[in-house]
PDB file of N, CA and C in Angstrom:
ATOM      1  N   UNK A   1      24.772 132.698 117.459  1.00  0.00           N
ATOM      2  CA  UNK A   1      26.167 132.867 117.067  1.00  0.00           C
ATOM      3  C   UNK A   1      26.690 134.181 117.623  1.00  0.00           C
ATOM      4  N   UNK A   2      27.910 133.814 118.127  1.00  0.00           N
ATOM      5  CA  UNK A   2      28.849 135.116 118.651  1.00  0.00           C
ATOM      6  C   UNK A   2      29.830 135.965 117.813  1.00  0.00           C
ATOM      7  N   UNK A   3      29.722 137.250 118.058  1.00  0.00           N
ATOM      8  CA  UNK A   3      30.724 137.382 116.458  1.00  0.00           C
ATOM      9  C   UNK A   3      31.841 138.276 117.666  1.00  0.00           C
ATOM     10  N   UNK A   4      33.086 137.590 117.171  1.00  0.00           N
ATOM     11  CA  UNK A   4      34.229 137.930 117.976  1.00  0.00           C
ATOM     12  C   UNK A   4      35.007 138.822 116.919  1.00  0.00           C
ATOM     13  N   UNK A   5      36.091 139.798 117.504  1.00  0.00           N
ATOM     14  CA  UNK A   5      37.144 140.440 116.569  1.00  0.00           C
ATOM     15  C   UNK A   5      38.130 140.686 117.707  1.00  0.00           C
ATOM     16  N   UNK A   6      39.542 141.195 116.534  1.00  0.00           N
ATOM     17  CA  UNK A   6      40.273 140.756 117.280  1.00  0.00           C
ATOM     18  C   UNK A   6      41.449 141.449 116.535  1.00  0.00           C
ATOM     19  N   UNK A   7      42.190 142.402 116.798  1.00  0.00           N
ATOM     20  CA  UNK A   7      43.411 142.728 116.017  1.00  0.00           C
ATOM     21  C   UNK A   7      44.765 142.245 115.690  1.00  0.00           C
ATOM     22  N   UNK A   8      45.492 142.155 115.085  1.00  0.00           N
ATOM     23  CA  UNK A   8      46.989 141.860 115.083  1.00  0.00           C
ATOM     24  C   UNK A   8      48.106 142.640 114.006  1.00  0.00           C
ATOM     25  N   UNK A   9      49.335 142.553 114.280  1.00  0.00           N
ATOM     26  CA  UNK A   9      49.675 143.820 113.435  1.00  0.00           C
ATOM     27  C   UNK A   9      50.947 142.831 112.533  1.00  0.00           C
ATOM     28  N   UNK A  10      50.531 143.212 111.189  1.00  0.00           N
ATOM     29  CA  UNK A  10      51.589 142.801 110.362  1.00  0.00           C
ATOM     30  C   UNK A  10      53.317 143.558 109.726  1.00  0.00           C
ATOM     31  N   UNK A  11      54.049 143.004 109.808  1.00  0.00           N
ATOM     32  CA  UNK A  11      55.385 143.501 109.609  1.00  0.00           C
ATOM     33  C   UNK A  11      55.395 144.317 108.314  1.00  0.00           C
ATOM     34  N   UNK A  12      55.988 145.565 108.255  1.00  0.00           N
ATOM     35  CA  UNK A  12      56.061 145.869 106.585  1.00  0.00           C
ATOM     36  C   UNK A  12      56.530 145.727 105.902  1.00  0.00           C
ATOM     37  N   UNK A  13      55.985 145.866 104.883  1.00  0.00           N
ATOM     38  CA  UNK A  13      56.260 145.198 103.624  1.00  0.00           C
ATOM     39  C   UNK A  13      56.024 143.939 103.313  1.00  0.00           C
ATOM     40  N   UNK A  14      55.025 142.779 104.266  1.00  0.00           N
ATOM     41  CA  UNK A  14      54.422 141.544 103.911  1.00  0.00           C
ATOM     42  C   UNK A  14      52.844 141.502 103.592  1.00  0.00           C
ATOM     43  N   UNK A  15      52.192 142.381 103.106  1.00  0.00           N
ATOM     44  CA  UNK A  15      51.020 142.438 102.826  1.00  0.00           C
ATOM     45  C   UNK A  15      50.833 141.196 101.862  1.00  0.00           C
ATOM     46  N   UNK A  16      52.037 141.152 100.417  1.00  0.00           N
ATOM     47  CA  UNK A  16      51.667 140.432  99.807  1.00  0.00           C
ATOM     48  C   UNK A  16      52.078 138.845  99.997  1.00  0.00           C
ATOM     49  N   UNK A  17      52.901 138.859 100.682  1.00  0.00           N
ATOM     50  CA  UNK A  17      53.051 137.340 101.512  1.00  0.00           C
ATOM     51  C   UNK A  17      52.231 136.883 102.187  1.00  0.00           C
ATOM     52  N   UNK A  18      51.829 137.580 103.164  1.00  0.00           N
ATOM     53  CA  UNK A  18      50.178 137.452 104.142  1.00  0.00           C
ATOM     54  C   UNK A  18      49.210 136.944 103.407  1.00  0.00           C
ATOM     55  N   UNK A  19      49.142 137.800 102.133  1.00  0.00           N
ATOM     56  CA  UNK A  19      47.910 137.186 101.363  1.00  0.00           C
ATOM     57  C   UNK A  19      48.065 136.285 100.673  1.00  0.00           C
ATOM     58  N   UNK A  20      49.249 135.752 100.024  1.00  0.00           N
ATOM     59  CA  UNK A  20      49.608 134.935  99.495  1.00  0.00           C
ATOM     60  C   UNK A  20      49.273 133.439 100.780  1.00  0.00           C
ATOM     61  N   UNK A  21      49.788 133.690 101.394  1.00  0.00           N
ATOM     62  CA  UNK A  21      49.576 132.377 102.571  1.00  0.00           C
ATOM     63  C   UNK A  21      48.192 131.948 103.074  1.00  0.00           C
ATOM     64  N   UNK A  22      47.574 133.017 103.132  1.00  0.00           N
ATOM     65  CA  UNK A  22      46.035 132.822 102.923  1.00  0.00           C
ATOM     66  C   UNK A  22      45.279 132.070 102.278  1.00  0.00           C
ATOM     67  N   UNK A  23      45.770 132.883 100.856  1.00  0.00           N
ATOM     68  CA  UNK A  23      44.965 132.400  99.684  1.00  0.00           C
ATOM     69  C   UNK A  23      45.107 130.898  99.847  1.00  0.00           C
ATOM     70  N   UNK A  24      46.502 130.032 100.172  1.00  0.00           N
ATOM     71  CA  UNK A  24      46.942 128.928 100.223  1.00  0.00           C
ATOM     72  C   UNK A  24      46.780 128.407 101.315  1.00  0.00           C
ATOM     73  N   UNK A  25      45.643 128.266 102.000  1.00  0.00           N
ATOM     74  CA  UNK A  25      45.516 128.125 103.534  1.00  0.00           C
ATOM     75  C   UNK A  25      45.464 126.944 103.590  1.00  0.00           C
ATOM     76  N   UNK A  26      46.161 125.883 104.670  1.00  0.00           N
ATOM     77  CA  UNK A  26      46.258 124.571 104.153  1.00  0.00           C
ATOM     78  C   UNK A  26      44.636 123.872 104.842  1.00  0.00           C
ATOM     79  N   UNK A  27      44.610 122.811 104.174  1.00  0.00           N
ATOM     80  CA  UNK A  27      43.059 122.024 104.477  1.00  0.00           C
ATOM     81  C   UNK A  27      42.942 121.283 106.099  1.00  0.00           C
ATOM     82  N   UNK A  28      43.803 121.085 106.470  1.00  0.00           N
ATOM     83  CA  UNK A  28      43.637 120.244 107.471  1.00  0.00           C
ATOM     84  C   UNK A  28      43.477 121.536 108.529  1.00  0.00           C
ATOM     85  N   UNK A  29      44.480 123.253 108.398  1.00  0.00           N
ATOM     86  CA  UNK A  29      43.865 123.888 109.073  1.00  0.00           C
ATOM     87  C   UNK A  29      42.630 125.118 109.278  1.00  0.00           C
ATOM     88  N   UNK A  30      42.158 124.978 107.808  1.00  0.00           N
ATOM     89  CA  UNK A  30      40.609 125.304 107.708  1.00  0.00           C
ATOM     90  C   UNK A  30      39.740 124.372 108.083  1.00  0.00           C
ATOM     91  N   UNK A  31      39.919 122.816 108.638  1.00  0.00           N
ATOM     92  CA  UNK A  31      39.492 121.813 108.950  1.00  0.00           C
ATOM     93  C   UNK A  31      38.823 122.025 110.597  1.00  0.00           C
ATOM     94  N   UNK A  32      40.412 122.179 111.010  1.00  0.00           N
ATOM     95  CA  UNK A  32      40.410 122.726 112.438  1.00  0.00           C
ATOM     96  C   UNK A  32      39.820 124.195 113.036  1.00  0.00           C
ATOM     97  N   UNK A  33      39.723 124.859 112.049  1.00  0.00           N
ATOM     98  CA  UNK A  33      38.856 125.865 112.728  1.00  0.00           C
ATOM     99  C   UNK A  33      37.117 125.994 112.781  1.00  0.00           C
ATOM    100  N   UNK A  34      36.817 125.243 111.181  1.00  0.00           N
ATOM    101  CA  UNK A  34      35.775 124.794 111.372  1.00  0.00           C
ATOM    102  C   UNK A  34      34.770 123.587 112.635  1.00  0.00           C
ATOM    103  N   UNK A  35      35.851 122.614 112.867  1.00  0.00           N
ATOM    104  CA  UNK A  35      35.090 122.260 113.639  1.00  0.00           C
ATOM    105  C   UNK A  35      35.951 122.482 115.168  1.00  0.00           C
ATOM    106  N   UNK A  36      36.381 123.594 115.543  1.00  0.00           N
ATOM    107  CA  UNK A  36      36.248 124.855 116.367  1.00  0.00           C
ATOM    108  C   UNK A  36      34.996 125.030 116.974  1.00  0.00           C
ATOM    109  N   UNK A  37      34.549 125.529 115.282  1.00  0.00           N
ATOM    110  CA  UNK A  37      33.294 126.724 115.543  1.00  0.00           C
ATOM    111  C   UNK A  37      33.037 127.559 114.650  1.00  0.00           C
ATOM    112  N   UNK A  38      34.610 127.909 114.480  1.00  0.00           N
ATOM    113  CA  UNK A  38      34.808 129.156 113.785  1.00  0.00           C
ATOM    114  C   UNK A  38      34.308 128.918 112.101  1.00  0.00           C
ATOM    115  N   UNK A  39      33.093 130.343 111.903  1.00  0.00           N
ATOM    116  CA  UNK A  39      32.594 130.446 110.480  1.00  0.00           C
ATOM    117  C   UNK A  39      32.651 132.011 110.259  1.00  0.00           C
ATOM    118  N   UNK A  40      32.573 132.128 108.820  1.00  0.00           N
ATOM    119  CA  UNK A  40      32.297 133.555 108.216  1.00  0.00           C
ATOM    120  C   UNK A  40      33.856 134.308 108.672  1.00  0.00           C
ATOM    121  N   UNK A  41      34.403 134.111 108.857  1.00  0.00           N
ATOM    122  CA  UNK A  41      35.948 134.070 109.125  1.00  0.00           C
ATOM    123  C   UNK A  41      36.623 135.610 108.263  1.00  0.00           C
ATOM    124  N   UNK A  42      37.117 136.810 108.197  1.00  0.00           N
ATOM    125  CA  UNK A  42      37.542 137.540 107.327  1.00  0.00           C
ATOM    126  C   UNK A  42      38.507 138.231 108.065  1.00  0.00           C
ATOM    127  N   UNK A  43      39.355 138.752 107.492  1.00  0.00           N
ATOM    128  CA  UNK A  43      40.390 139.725 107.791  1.00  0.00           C
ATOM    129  C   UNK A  43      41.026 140.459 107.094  1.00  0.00           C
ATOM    130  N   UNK A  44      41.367 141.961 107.839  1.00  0.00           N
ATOM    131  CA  UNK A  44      41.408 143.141 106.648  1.00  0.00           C
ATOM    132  C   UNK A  44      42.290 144.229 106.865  1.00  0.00           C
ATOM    133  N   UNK A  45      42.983 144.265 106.467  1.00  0.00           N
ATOM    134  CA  UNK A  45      44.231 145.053 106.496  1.00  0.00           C
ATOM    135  C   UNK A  45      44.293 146.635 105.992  1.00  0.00           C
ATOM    136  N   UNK A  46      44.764 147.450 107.508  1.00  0.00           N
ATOM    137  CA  UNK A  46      44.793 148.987 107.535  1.00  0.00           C
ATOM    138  C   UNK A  46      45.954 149.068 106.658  1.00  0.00           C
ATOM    139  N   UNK A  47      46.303 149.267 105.814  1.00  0.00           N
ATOM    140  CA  UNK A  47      47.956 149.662 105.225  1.00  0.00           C
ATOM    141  C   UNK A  47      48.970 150.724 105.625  1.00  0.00           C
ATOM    142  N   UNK A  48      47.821 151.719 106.597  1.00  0.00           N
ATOM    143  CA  UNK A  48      48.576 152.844 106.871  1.00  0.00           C
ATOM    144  C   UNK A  48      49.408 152.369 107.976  1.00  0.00           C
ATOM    145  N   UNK A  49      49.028 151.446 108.576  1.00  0.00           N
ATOM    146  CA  UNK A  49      49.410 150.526 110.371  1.00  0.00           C
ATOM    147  C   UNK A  49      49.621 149.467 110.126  1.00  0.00           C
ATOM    148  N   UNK A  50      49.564 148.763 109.254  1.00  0.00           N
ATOM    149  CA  UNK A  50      49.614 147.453 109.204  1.00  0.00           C
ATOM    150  C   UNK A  50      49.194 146.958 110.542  1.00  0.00           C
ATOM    151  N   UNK A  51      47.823 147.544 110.749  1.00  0.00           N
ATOM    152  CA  UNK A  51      46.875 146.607 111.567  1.00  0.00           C
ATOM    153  C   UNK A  51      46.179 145.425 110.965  1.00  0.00           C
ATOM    154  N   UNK A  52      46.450 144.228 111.151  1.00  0.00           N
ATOM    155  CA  UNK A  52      45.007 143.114 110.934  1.00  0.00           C
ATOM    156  C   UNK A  52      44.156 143.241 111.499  1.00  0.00           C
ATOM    157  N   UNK A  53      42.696 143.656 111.309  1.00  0.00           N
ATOM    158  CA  UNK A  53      41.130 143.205 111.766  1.00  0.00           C
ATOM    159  C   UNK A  53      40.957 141.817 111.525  1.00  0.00           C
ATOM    160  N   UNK A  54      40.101 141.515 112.439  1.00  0.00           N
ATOM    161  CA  UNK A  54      39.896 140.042 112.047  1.00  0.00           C
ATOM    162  C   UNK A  54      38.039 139.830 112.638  1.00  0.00           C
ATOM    163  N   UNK A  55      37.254 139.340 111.969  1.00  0.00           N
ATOM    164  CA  UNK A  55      36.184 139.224 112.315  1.00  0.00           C
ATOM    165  C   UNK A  55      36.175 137.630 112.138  1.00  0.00           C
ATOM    166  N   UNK A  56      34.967 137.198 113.512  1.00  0.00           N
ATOM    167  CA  UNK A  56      34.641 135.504 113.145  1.00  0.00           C
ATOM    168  C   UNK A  56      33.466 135.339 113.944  1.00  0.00           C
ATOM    169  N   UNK A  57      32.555 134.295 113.411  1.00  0.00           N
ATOM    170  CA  UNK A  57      31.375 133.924 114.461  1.00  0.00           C
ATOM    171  C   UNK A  57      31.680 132.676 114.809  1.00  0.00           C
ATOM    172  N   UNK A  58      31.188 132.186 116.073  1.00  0.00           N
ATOM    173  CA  UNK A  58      31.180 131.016 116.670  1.00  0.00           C
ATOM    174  C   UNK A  58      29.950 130.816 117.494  1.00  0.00           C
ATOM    175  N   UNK A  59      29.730 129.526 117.516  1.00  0.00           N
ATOM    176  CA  UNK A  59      28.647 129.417 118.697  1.00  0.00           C
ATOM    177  C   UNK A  59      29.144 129.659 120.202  1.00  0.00           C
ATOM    178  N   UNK A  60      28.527 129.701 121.051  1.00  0.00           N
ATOM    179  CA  UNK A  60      28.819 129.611 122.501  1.00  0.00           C
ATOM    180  C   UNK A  60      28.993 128.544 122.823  1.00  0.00           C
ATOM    181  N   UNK A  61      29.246 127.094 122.163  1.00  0.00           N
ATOM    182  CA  UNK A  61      29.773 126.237 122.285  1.00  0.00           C
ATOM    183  C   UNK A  61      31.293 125.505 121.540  1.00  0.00           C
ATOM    184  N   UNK A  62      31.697 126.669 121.079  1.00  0.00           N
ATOM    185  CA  UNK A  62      32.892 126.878 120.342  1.00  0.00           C
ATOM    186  C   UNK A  62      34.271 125.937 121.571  1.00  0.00           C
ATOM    187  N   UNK A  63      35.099 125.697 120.447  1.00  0.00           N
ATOM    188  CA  UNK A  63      36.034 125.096 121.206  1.00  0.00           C
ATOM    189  C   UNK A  63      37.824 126.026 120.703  1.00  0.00           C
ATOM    190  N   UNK A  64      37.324 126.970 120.643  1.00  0.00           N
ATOM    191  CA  UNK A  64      38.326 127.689 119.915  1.00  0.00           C
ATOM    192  C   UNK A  64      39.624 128.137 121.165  1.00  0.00           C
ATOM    193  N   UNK A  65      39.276 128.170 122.712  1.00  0.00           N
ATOM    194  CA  UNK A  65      40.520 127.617 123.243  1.00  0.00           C
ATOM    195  C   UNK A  65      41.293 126.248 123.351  1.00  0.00           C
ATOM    196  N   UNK A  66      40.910 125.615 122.802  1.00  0.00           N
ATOM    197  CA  UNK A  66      41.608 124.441 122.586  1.00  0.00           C
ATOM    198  C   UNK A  66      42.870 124.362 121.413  1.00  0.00           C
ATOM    199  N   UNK A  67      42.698 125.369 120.233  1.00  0.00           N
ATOM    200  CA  UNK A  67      43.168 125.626 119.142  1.00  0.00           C
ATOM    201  C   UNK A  67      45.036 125.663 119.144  1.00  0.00           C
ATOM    202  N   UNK A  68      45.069 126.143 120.489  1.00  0.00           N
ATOM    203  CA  UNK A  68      46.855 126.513 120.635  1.00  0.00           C
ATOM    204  C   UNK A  68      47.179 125.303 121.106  1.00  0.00           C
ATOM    205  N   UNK A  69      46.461 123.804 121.100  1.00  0.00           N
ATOM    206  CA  UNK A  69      46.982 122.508 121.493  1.00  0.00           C
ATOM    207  C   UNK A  69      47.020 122.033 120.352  1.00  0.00           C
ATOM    208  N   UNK A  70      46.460 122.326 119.402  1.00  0.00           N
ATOM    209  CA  UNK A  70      46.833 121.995 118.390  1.00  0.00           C
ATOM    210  C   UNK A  70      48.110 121.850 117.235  1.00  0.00           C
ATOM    211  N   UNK A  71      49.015 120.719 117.079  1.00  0.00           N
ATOM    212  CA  UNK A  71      49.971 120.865 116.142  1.00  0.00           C
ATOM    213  C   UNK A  71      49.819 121.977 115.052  1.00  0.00           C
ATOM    214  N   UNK A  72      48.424 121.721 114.191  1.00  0.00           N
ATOM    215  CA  UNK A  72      48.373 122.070 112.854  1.00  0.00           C
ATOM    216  C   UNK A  72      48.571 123.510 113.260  1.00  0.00           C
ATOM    217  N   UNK A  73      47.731 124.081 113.972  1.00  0.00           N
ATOM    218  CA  UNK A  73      47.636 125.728 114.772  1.00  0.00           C
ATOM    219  C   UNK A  73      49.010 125.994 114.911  1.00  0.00           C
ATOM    220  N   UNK A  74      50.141 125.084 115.937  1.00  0.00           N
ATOM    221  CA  UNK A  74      51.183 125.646 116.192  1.00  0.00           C
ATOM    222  C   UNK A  74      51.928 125.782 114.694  1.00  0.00           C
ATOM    223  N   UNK A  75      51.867 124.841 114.306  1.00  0.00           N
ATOM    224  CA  UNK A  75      52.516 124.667 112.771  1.00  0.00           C
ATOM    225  C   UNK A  75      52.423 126.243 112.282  1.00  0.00           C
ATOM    226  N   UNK A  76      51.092 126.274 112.293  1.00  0.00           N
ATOM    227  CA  UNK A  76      51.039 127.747 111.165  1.00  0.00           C
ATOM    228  C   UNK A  76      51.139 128.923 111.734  1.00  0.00           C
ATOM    229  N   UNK A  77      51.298 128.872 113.175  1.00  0.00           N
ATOM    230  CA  UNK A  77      52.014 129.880 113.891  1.00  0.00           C
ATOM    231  C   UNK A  77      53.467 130.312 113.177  1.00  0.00           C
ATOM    232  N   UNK A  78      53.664 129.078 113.371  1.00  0.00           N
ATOM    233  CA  UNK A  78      55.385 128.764 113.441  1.00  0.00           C
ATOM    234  C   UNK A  78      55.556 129.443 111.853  1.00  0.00           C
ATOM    235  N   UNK A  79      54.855 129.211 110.820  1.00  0.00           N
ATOM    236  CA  UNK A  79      54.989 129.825 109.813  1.00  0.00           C
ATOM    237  C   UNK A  79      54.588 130.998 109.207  1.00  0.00           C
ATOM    238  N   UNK A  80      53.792 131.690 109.974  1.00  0.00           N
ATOM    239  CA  UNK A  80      53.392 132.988 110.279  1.00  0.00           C
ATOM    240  C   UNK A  80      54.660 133.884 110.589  1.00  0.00           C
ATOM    241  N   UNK A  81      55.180 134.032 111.504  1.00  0.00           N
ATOM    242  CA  UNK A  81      55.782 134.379 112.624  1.00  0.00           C
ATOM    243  C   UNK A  81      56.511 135.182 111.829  1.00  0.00           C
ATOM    244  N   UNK A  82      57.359 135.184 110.969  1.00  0.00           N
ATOM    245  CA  UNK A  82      58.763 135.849 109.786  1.00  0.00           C
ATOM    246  C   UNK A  82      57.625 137.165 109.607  1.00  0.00           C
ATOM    247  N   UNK A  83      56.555 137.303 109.514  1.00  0.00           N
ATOM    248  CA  UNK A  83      55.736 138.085 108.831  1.00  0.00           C
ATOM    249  C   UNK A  83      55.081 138.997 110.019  1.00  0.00           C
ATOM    250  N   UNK A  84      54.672 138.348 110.689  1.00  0.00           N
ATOM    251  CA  UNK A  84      53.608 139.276 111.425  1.00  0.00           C
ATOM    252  C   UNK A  84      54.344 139.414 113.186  1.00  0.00           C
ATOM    253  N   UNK A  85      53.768 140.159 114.044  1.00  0.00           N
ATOM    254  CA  UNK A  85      54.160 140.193 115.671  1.00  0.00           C
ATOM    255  C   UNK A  85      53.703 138.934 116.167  1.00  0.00           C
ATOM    256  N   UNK A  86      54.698 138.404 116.879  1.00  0.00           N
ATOM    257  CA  UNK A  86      54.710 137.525 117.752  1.00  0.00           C
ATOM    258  C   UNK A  86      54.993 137.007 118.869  1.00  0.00           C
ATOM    259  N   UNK A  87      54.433 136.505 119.406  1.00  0.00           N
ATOM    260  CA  UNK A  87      54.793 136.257 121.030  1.00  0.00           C
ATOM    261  C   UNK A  87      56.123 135.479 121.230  1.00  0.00           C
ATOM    262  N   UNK A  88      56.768 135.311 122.341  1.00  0.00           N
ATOM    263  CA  UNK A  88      57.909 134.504 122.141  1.00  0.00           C
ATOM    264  C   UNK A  88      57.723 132.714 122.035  1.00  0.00           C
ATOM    265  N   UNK A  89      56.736 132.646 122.182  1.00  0.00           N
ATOM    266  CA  UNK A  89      55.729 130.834 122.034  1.00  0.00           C
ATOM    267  C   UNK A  89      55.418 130.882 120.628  1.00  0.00           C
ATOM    268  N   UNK A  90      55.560 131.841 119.959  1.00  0.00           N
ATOM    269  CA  UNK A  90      55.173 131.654 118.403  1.00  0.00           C
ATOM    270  C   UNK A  90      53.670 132.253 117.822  1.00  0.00           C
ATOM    271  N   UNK A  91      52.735 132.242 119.340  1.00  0.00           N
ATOM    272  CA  UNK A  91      51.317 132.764 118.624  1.00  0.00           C
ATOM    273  C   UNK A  91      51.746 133.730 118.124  1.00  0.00           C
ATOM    274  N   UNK A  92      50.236 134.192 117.490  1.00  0.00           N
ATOM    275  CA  UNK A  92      50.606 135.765 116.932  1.00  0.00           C
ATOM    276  C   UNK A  92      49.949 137.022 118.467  1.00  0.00           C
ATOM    277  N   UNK A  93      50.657 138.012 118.368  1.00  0.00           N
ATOM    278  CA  UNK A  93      50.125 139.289 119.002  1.00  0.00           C
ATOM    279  C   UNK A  93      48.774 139.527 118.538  1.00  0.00           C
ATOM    280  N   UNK A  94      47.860 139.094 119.646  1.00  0.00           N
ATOM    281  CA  UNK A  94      46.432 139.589 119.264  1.00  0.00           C
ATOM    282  C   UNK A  94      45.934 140.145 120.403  1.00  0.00           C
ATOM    283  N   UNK A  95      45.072 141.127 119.906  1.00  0.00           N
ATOM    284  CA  UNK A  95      44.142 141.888 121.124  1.00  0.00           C
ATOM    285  C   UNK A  95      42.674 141.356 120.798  1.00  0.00           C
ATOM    286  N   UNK A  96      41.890 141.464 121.582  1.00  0.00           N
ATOM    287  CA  UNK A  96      40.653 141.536 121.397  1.00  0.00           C
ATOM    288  C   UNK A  96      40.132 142.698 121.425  1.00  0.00           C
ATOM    289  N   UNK A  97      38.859 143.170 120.315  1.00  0.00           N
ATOM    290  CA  UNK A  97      37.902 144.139 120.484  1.00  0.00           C
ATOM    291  C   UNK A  97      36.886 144.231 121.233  1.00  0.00           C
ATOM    292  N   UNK A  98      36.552 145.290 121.302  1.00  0.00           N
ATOM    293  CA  UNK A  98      34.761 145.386 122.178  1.00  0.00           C
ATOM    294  C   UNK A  98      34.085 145.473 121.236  1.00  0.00           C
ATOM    295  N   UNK A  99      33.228 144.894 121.070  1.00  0.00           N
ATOM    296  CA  UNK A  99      31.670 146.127 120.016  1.00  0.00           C
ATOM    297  C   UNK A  99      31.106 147.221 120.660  1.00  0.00           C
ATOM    298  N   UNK A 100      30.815 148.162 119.434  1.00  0.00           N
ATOM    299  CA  UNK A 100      30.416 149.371 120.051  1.00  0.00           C
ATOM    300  C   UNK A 100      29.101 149.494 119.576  1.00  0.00           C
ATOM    301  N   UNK A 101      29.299 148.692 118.677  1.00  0.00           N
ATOM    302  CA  UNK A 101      27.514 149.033 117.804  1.00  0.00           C
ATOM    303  C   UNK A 101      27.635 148.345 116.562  1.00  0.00           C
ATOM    304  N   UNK A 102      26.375 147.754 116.665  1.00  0.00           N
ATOM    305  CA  UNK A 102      26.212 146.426 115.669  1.00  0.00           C
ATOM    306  C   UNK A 102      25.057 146.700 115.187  1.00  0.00           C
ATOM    307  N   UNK A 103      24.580 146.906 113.634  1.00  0.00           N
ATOM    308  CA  UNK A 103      22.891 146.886 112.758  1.00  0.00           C
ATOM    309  C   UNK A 103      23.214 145.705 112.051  1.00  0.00           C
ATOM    310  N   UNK A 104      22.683 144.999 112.479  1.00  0.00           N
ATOM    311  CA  UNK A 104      21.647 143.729 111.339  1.00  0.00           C
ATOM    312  C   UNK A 104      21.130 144.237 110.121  1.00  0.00           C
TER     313      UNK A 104
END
């Protein structure tokens, strides 16, 4: 398993909407990320930046570029978007991290 991260930055003053939408994450698209790949899934919010961290593992047989063909994905883009940075297609603004150092 690969463990990917990945930042994105939330608008202020939606911390508690963010989490609220979370908590309520709909089934069909925890469905879709699972059989992705994507497990162990978390994300964690700087308050001083309203940076999102986002940590996830996948296998190297992950299908997690396929994800933005997805309705349900665009869907919850599309409902994201009021809240957090976004591209003009609706994803969200994400960077990827490097690892610098990882203990088991």
């Amino acid at each position: 398993m690969e463990q990917f991260a990945f930042k994105m930055h939330l608008n202020t003053g939606m911390t508690a909407e963010y989490r609220r939408r979370h908590d309520e994450i709909w089934p069909d698209l925890a469905a879709l990320l699972k059989d992705a790949g994507v497990s162990d899934y978390s994300i964690w919010l700087d308050e001083d930046t309203h940076t999102l961290f986002a940590i996830l593992k996948r296998p190297a047989d992950h299908t997690m570029a396929d994800l933005p063909n997805s309705p349900v994905m665009r869907r919850w883009w599309e409902y994201m978007k009021d809240i957090m940075a976004s591209e003009p297609d609706g994803t969200p603004v994400s960077t990827p991290l490097e690892k610098m150092f990882y203990l088991a």
